[in-house]
PDB file of N, CA and C in Angstrom:
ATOM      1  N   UNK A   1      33.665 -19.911  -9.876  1.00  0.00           N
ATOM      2  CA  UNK A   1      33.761 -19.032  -8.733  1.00  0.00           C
ATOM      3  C   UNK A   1      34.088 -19.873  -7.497  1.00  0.00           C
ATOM      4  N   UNK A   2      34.820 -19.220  -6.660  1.00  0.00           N
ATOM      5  CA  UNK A   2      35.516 -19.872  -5.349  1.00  0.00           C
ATOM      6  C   UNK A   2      33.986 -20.041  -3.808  1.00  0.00           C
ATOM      7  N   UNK A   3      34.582 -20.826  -2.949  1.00  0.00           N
ATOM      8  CA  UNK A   3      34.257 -20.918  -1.857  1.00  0.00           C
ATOM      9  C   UNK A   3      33.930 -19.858  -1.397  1.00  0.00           C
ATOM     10  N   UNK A   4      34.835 -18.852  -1.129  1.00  0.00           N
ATOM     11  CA  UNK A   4      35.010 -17.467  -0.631  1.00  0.00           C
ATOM     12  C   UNK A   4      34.193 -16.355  -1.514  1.00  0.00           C
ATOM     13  N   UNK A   5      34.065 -16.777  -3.342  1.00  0.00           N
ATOM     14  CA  UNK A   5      33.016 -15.796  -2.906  1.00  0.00           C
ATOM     15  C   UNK A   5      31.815 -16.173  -2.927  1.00  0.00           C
ATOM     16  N   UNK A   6      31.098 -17.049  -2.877  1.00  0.00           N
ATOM     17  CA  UNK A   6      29.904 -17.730  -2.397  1.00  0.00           C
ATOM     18  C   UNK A   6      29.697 -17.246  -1.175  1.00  0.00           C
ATOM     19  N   UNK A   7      30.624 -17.626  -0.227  1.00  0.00           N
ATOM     20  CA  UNK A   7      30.180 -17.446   1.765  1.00  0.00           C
ATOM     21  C   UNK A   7      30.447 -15.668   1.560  1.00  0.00           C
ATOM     22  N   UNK A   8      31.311 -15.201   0.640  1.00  0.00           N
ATOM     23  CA  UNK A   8      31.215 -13.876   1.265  1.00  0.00           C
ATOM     24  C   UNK A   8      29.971 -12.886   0.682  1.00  0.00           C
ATOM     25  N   UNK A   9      29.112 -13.255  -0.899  1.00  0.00           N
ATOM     26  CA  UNK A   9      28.017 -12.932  -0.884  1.00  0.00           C
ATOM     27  C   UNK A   9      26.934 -13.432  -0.291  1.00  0.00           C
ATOM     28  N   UNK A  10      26.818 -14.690   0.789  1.00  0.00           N
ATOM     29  CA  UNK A  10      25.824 -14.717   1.468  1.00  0.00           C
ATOM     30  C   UNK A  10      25.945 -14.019   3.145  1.00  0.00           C
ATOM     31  N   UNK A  11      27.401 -13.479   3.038  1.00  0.00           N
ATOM     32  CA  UNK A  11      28.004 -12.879   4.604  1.00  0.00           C
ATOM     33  C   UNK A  11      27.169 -11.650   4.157  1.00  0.00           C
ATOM     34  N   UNK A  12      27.268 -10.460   2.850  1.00  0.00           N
ATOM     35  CA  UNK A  12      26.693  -9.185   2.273  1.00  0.00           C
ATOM     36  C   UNK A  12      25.201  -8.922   2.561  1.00  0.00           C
ATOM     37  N   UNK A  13      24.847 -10.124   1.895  1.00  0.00           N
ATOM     38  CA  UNK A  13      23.281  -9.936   1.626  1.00  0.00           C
ATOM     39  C   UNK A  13      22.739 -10.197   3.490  1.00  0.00           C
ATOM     40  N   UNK A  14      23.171 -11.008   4.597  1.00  0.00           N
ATOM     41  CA  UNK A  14      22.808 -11.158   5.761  1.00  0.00           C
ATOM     42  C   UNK A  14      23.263  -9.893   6.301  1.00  0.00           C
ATOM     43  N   UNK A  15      24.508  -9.166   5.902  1.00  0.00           N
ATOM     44  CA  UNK A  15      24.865  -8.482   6.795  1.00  0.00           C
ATOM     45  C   UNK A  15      24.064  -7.138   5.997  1.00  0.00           C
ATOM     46  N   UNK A  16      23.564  -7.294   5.473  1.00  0.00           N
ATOM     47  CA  UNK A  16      22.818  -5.843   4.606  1.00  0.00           C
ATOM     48  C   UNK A  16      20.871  -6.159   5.504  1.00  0.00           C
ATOM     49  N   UNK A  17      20.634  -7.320   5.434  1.00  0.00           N
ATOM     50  CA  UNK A  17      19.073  -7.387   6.423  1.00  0.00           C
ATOM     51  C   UNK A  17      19.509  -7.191   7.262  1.00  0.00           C
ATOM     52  N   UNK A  18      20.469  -7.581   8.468  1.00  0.00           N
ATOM     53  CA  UNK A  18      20.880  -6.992   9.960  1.00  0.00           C
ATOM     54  C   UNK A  18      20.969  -6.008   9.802  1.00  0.00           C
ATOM     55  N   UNK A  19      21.858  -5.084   9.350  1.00  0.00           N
ATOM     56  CA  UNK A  19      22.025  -3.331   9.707  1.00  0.00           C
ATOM     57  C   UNK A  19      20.868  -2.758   9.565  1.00  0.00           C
ATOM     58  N   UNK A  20      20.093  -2.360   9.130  1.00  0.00           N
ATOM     59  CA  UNK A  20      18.755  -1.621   9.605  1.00  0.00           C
ATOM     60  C   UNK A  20      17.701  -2.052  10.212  1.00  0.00           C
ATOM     61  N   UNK A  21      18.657  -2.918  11.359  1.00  0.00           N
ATOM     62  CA  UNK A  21      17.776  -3.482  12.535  1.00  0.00           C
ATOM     63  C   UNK A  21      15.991  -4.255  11.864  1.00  0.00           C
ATOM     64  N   UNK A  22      16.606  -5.309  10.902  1.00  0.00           N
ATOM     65  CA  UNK A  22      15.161  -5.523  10.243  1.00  0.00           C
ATOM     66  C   UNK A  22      15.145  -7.028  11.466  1.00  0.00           C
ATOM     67  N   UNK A  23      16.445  -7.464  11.730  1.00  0.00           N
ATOM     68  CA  UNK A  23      16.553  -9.194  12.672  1.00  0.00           C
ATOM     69  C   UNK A  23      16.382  -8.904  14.091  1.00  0.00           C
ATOM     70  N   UNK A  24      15.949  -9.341  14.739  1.00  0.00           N
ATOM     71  CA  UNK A  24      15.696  -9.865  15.869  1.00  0.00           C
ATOM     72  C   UNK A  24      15.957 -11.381  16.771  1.00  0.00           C
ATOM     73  N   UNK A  25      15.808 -11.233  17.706  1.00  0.00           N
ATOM     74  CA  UNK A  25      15.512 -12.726  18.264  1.00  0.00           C
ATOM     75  C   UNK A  25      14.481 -12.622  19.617  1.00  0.00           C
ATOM     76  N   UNK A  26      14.500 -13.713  19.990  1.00  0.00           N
ATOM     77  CA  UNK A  26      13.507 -13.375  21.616  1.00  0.00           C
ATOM     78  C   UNK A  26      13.867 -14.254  22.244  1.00  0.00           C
ATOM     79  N   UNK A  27      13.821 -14.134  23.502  1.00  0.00           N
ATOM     80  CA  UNK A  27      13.948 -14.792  24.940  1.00  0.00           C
ATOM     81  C   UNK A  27      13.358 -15.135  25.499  1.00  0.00           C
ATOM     82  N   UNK A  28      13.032 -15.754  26.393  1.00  0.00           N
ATOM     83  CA  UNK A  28      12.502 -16.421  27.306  1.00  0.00           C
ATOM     84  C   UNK A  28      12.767 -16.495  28.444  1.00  0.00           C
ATOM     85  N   UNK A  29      11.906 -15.379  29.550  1.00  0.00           N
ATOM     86  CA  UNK A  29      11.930 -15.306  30.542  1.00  0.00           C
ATOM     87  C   UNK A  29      11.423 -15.736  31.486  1.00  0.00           C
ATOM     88  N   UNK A  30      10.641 -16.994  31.523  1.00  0.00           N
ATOM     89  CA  UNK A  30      10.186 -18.137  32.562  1.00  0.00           C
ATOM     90  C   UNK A  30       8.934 -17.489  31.790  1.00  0.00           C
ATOM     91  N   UNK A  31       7.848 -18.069  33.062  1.00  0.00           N
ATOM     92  CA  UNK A  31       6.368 -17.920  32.984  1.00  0.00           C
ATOM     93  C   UNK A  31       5.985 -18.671  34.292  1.00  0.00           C
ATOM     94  N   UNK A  32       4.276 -18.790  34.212  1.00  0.00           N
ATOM     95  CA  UNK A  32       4.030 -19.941  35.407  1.00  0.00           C
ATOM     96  C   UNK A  32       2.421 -20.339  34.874  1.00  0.00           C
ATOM     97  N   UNK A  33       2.276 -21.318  35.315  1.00  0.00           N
ATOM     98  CA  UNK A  33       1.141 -22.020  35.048  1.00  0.00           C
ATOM     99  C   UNK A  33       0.030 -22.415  35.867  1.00  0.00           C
ATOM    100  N   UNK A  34      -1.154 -22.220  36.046  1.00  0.00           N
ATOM    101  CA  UNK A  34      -2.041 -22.593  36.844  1.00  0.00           C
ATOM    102  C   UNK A  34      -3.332 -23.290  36.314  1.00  0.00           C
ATOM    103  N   UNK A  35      -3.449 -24.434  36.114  1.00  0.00           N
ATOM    104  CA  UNK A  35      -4.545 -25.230  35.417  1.00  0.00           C
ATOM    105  C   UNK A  35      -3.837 -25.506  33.805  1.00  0.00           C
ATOM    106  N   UNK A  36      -4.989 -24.595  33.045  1.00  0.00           N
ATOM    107  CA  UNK A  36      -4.927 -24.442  31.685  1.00  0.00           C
ATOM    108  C   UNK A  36      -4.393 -23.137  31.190  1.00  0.00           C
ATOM    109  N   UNK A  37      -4.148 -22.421  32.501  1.00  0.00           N
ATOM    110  CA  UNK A  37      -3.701 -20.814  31.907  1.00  0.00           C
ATOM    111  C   UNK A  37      -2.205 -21.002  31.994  1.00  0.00           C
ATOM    112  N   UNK A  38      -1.665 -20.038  31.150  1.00  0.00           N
ATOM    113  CA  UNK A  38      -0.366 -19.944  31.319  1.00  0.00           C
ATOM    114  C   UNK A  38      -0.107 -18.705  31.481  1.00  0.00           C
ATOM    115  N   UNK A  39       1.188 -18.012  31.977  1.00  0.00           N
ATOM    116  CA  UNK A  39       1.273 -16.879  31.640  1.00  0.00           C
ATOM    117  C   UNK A  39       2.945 -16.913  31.246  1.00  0.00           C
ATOM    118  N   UNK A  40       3.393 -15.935  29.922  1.00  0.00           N
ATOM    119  CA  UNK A  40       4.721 -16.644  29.830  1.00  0.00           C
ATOM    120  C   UNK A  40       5.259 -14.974  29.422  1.00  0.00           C
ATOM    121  N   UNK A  41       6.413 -14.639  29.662  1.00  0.00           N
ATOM    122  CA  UNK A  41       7.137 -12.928  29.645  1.00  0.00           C
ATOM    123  C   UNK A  41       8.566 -13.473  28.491  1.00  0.00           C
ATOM    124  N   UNK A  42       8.446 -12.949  27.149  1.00  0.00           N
ATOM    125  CA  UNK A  42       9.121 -13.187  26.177  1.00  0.00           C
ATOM    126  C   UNK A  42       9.606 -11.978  25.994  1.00  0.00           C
ATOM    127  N   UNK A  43      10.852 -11.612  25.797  1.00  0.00           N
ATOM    128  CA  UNK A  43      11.691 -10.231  25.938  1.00  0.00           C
ATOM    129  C   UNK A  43      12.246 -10.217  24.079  1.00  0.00           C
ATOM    130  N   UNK A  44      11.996  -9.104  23.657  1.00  0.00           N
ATOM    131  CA  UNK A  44      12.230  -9.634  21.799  1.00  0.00           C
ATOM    132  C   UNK A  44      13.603  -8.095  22.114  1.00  0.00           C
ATOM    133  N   UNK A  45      14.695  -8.678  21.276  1.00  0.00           N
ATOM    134  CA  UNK A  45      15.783  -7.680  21.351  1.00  0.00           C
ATOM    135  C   UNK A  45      16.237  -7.956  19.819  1.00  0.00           C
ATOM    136  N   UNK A  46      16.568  -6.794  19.678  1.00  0.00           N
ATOM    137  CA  UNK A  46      17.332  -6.366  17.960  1.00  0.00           C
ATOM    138  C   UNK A  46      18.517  -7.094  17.792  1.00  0.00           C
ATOM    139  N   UNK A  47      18.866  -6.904  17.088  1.00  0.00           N
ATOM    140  CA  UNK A  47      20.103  -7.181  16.674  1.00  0.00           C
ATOM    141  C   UNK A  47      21.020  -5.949  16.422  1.00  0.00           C
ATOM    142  N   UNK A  48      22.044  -5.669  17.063  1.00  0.00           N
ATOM    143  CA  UNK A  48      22.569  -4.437  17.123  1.00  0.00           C
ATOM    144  C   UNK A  48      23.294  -4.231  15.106  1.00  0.00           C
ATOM    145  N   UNK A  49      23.086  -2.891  15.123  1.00  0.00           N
ATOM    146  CA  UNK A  49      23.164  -2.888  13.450  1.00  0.00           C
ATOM    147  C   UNK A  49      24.783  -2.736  13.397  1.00  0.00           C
ATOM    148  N   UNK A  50      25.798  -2.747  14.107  1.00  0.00           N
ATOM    149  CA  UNK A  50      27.237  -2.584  13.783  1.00  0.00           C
ATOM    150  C   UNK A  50      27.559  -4.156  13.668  1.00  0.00           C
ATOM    151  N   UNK A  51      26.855  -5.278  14.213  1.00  0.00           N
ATOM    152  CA  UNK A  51      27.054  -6.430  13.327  1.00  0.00           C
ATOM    153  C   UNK A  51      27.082  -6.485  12.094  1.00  0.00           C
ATOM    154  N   UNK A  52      25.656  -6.090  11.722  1.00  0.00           N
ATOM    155  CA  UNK A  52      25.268  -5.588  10.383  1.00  0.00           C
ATOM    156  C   UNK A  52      26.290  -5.648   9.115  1.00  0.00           C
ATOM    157  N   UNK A  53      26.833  -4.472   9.755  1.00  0.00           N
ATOM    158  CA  UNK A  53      27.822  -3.636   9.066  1.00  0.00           C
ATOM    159  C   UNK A  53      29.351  -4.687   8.635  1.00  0.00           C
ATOM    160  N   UNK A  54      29.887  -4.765   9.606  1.00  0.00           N
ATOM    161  CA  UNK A  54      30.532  -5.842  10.135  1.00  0.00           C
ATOM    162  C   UNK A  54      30.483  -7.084   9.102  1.00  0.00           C
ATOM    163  N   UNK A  55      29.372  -7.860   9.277  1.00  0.00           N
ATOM    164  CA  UNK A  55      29.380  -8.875   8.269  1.00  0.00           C
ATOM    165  C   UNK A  55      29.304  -8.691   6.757  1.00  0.00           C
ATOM    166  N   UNK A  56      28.721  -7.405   6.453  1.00  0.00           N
ATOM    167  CA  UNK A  56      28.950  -7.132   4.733  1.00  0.00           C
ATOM    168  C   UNK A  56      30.178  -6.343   4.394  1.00  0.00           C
ATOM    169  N   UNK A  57      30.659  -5.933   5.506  1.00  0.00           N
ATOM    170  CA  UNK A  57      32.057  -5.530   5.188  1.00  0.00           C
ATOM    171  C   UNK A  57      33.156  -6.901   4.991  1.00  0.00           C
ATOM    172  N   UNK A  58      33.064  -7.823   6.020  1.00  0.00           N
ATOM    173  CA  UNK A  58      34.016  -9.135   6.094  1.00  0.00           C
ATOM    174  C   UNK A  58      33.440  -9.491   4.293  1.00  0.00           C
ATOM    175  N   UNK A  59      32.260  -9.636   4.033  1.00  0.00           N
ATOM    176  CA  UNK A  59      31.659 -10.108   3.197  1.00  0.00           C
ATOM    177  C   UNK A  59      32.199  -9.460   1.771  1.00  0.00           C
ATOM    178  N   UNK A  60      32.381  -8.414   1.665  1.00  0.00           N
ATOM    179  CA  UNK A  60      32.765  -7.522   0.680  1.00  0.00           C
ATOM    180  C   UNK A  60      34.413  -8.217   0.541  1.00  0.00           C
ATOM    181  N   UNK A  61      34.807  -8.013   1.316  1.00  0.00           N
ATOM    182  CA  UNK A  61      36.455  -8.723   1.103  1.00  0.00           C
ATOM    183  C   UNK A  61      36.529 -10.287   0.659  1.00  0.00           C
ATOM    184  N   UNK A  62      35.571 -10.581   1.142  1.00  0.00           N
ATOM    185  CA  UNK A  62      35.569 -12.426   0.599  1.00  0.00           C
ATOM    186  C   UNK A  62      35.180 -12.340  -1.100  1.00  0.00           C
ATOM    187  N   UNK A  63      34.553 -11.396  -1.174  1.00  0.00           N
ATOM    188  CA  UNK A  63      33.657 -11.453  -2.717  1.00  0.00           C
ATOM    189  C   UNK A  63      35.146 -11.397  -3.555  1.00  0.00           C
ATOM    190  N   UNK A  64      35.677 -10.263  -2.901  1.00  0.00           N
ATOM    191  CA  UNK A  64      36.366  -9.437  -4.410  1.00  0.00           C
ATOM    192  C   UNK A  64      38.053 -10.387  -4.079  1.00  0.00           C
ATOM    193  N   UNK A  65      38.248 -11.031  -2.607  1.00  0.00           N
ATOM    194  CA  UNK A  65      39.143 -11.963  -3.048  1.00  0.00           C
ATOM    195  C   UNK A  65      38.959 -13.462  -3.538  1.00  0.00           C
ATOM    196  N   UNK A  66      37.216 -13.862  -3.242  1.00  0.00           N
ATOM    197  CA  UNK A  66      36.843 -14.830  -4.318  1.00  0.00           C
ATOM    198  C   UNK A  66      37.413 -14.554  -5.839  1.00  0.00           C
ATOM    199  N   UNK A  67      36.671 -13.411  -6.638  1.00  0.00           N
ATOM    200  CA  UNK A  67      37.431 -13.138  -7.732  1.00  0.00           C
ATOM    201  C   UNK A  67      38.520 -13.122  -8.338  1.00  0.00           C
ATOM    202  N   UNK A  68      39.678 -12.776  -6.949  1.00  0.00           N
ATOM    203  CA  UNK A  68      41.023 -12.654  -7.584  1.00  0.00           C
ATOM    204  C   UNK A  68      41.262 -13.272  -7.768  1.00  0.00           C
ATOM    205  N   UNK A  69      40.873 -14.596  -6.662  1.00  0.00           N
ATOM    206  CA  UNK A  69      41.763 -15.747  -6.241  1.00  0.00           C
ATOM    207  C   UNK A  69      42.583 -15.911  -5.255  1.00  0.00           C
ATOM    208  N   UNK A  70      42.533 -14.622  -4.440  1.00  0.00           N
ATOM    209  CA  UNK A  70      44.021 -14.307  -3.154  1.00  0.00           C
ATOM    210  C   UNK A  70      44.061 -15.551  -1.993  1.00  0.00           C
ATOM    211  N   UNK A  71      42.841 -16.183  -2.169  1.00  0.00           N
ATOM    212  CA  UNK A  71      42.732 -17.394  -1.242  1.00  0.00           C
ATOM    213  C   UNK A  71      43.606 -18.529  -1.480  1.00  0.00           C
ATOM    214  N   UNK A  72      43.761 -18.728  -2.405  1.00  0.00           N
ATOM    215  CA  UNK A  72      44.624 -20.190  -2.907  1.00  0.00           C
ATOM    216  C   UNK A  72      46.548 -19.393  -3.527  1.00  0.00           C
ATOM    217  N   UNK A  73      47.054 -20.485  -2.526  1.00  0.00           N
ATOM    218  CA  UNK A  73      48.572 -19.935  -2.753  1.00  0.00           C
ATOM    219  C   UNK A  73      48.507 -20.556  -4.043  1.00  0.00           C
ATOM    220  N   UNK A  74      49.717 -20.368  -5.105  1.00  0.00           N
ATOM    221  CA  UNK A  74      50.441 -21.464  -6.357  1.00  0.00           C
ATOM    222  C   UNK A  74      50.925 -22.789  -6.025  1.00  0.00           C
ATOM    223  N   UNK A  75      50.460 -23.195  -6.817  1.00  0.00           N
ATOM    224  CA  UNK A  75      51.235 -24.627  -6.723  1.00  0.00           C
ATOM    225  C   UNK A  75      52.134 -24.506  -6.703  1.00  0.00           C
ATOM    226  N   UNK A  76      52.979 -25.652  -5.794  1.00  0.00           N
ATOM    227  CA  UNK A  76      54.757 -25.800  -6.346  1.00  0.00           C
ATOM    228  C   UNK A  76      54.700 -26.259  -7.613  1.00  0.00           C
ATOM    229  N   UNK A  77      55.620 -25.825  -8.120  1.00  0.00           N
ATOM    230  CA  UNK A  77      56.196 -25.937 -10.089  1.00  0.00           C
ATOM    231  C   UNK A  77      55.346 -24.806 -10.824  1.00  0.00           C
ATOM    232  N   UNK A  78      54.541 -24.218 -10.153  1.00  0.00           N
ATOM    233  CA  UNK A  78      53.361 -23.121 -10.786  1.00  0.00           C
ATOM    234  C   UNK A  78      54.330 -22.278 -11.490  1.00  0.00           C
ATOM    235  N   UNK A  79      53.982 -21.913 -13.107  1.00  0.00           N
ATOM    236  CA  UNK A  79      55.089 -20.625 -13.818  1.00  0.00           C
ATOM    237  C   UNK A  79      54.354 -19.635 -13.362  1.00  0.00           C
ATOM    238  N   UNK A  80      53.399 -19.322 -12.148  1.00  0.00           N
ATOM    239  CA  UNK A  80      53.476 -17.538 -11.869  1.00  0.00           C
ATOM    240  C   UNK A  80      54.195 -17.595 -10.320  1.00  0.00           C
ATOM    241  N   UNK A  81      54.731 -18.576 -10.341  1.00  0.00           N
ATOM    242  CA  UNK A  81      55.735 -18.186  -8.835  1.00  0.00           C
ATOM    243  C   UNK A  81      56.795 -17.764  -9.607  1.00  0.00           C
ATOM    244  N   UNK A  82      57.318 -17.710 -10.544  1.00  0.00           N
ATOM    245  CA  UNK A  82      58.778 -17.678 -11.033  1.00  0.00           C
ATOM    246  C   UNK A  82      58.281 -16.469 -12.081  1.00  0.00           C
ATOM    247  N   UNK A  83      59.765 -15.677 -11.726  1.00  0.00           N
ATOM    248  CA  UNK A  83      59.934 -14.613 -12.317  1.00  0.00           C
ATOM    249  C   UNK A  83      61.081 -14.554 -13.641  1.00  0.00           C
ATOM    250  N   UNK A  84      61.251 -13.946 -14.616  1.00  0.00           N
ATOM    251  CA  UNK A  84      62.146 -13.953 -15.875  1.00  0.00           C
ATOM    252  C   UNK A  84      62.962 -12.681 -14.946  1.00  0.00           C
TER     253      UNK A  84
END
């Protein structure tokens, strides 16, 4: 099995946990400190799910042209460039 479809079933399976908003990340919006206290304001935002989508779709096309092979042209001298 090719390059392409390796990266494009791990593009599927990521882009299948993103779409129903299961990923996240968070931010960091300063804080301030006084002694030993801290106080710190962390903002947590989704991951919008049309990424999601997006990457297991790109992902779906890598799989099934991993399989074909559509990634790699013929060699020169190759007998399926030449026709009878």
């Amino acid at each position: 099995m090719s390059k392409a479809f390796w990266i494009g079933l791990v593009m599927v399976v990521v882009g299948l946990v993103v779409a129903p908003r299961v990923a996240s990340y968070r931010e960091n919006k300063g804080g301030i400190g006084i002694g030993d206290a801290q106080v710190r304001v962390v903002e947590r935002h989704a991951v919008p799910n049309w990424i999601g989508w997006t990457a297991a779709g790109v992902g779906l096309i890598m799989v099934v042209a991993g399989l074909r092979g559509w990634h790699e042209p013929p060699a020169i001298g190759d007998e399926r460039t030449h026709t009878p």
